[in-house]
N, C-alpha and C. Protein backbone atom coordinates (compact mmCIF):
# COMPACT_ATOMS: atom_id res chain seq x y z
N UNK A 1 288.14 61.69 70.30
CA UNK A 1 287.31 61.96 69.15
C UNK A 1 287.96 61.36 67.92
N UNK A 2 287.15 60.93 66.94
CA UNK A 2 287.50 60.02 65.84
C UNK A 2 288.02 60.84 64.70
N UNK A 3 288.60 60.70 64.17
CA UNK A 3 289.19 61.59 62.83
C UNK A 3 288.09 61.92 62.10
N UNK A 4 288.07 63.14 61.46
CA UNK A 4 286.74 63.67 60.23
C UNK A 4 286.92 63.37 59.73
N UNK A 5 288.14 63.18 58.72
CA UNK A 5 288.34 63.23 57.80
C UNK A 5 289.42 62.04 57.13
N UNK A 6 289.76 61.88 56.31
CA UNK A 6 291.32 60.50 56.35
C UNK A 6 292.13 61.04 55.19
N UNK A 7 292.13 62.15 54.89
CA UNK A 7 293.02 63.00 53.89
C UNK A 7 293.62 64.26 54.57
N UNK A 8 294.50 65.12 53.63
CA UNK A 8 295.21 66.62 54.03
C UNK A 8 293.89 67.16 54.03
N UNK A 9 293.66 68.07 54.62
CA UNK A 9 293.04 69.12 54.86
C UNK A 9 293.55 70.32 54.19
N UNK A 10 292.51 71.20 53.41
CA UNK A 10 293.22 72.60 52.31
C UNK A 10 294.20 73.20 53.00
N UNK A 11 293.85 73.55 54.18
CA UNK A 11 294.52 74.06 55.39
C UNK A 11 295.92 73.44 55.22
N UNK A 12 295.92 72.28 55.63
CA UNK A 12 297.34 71.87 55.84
C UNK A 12 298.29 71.22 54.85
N UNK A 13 297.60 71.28 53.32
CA UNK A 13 298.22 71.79 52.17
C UNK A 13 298.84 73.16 51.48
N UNK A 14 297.48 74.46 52.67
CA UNK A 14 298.39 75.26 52.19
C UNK A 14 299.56 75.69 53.20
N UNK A 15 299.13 75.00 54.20
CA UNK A 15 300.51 75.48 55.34
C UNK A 15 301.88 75.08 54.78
N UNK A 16 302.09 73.82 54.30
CA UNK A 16 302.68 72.71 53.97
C UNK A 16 304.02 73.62 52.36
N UNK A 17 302.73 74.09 51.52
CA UNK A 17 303.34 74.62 50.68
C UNK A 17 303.81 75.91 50.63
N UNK A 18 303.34 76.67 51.99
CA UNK A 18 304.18 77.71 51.85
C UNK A 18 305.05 78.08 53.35
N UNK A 19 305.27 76.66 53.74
CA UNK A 19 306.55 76.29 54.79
C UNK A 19 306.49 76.83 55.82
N UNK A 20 305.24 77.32 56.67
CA UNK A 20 303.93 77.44 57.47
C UNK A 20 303.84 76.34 58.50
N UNK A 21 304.32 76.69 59.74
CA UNK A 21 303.93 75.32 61.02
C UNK A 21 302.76 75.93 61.48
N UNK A 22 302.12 74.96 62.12
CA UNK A 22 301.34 75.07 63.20
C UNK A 22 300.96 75.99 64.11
N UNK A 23 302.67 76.11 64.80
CA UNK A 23 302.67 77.43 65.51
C UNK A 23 302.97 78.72 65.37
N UNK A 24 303.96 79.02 63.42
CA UNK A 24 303.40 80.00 63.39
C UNK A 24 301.81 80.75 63.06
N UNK A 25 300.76 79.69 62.49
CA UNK A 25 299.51 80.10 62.48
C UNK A 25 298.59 80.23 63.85
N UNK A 26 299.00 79.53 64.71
CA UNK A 26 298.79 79.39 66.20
C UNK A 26 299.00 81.21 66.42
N UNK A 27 300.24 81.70 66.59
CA UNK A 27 301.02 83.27 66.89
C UNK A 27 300.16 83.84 66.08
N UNK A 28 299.75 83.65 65.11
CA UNK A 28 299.16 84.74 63.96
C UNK A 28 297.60 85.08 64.39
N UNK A 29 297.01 83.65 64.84
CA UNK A 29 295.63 83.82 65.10
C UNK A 29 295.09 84.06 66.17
N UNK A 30 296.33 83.68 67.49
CA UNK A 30 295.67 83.82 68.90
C UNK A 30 295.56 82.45 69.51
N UNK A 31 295.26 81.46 68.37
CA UNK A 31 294.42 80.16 69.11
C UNK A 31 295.65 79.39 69.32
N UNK A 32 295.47 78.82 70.15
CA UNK A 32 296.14 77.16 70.83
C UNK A 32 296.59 76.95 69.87
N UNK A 33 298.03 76.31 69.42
CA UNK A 33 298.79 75.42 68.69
C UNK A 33 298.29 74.18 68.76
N UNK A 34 297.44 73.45 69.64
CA UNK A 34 296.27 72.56 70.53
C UNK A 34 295.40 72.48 69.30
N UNK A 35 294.73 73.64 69.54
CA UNK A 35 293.52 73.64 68.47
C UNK A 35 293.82 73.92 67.20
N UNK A 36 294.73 74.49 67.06
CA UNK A 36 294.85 75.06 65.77
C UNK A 36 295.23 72.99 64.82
N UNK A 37 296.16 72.63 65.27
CA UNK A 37 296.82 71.71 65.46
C UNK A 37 294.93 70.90 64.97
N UNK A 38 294.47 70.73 65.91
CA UNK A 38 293.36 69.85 65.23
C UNK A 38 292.35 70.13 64.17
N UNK A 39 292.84 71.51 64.14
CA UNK A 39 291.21 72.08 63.02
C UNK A 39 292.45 71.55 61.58
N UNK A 40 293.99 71.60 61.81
CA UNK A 40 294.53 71.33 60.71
C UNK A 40 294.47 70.14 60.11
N UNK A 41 294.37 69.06 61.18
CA UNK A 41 294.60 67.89 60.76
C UNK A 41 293.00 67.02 60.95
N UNK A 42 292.29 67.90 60.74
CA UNK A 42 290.40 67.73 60.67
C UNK A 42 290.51 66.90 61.44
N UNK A 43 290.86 67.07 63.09
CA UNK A 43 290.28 66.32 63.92
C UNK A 43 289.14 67.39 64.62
N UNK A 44 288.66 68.67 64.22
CA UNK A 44 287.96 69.37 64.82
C UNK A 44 287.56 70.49 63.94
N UNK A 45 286.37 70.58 63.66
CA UNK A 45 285.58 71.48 62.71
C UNK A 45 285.62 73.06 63.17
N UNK A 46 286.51 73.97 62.18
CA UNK A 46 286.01 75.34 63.09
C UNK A 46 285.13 76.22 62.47
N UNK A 47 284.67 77.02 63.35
CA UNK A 47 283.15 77.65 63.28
C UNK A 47 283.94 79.01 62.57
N UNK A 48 282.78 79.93 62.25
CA UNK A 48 283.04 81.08 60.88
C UNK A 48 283.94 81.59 61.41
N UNK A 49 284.07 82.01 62.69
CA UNK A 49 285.11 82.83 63.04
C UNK A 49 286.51 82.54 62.86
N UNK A 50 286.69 81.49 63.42
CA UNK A 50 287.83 80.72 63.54
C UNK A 50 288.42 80.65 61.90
N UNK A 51 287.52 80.59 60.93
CA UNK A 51 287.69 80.26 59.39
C UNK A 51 288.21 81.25 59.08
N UNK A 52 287.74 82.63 59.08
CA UNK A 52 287.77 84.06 59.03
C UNK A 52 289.19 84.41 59.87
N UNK A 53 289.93 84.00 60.88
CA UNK A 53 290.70 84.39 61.56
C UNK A 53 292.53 83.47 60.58
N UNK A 54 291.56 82.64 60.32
CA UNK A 54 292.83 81.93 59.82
C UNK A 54 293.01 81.99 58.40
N UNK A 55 291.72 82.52 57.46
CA UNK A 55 292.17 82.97 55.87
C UNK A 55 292.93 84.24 56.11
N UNK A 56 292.19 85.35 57.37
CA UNK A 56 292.97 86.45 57.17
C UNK A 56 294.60 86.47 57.42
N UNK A 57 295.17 85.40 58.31
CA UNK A 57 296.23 85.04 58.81
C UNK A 57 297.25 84.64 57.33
N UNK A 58 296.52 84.02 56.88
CA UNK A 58 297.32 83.05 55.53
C UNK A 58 296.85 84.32 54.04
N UNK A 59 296.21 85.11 54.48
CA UNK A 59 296.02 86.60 53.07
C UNK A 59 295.01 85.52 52.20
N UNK A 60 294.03 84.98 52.50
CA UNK A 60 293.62 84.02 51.12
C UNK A 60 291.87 84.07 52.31
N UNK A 61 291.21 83.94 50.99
CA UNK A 61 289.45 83.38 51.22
C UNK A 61 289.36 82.72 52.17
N UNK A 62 288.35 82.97 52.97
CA UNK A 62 287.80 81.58 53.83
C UNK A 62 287.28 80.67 53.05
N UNK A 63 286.62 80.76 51.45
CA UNK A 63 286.43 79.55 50.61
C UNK A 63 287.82 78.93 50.34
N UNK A 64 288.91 79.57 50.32
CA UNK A 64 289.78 78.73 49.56
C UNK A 64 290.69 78.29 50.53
N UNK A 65 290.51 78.42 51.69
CA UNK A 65 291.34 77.40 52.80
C UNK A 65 290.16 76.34 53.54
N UNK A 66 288.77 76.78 53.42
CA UNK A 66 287.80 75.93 53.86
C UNK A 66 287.30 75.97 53.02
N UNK A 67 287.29 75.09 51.77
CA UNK A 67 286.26 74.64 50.64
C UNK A 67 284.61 73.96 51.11
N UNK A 68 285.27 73.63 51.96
CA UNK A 68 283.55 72.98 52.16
C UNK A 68 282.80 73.96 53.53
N UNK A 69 282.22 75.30 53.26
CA UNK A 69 282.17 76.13 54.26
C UNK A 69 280.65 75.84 54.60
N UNK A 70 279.88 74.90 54.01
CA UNK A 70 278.51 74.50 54.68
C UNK A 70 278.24 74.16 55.63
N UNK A 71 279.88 73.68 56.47
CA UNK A 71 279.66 73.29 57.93
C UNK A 71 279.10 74.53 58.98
N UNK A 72 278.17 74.61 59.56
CA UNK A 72 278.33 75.20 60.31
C UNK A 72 278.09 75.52 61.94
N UNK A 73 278.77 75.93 62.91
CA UNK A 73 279.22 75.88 64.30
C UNK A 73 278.77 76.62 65.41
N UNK A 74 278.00 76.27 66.52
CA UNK A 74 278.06 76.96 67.56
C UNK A 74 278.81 76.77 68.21
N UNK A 75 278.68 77.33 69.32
CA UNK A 75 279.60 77.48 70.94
C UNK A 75 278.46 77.30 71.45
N UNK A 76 279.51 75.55 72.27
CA UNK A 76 278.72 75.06 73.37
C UNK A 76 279.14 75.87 75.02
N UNK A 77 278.44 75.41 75.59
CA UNK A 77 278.35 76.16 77.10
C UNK A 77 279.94 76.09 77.71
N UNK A 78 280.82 75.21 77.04
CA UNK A 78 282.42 75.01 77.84
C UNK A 78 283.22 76.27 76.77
N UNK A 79 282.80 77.04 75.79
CA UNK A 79 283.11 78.05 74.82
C UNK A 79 283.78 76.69 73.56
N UNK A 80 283.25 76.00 73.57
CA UNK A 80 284.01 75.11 72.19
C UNK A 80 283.44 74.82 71.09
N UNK A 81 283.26 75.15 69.79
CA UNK A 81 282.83 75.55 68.53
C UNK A 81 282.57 74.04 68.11
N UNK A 82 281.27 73.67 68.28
CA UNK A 82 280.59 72.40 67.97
C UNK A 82 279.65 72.66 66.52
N UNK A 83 280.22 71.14 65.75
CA UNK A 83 279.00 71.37 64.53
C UNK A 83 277.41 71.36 64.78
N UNK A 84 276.62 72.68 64.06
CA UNK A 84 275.21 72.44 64.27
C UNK A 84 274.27 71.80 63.31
């Protein structure tokens, strides 16, 4: 899959600045270091939940770690949070 995006992601500006890997947000949220790992580096769009799981993880808004929250995601039939 092709990159979304060709910049940091809010996400991985705010990981970045408050000295935050991957895998401890991975431990915090449940999800794959895998996935987590791509929703950081916008190779993979995540759906409300996933948004919601990871502002509560980092204490901050789902607007203010996902600014652009108009995307929004189902679960396709393999359980993987596709844009609708």
């Amino acid at each position: 899959m092709n990159t979304l995006i060709d910049h940091p992601t809010r996400l991985a500006e705010i990981l970045r600045s408050e000295g935050r890997t991957v895998a401890w947000l991975a431990r915090q949220t449940g999800f794959t270091r895998q996935w987590v790992s791509r929703v950081v580096n916008g190779h993979d769009i995540a759906g409300e939940a996933t948004r919601a799981s990871v502002a509560t993880a980092l204490g901050r808004t789902v607007e203010d770690v996902f600014p652009d929250t108009s995307v929004r995601c189902t679960v396709n039939s393999e359980g993987q949070e596709v844009p609708s």
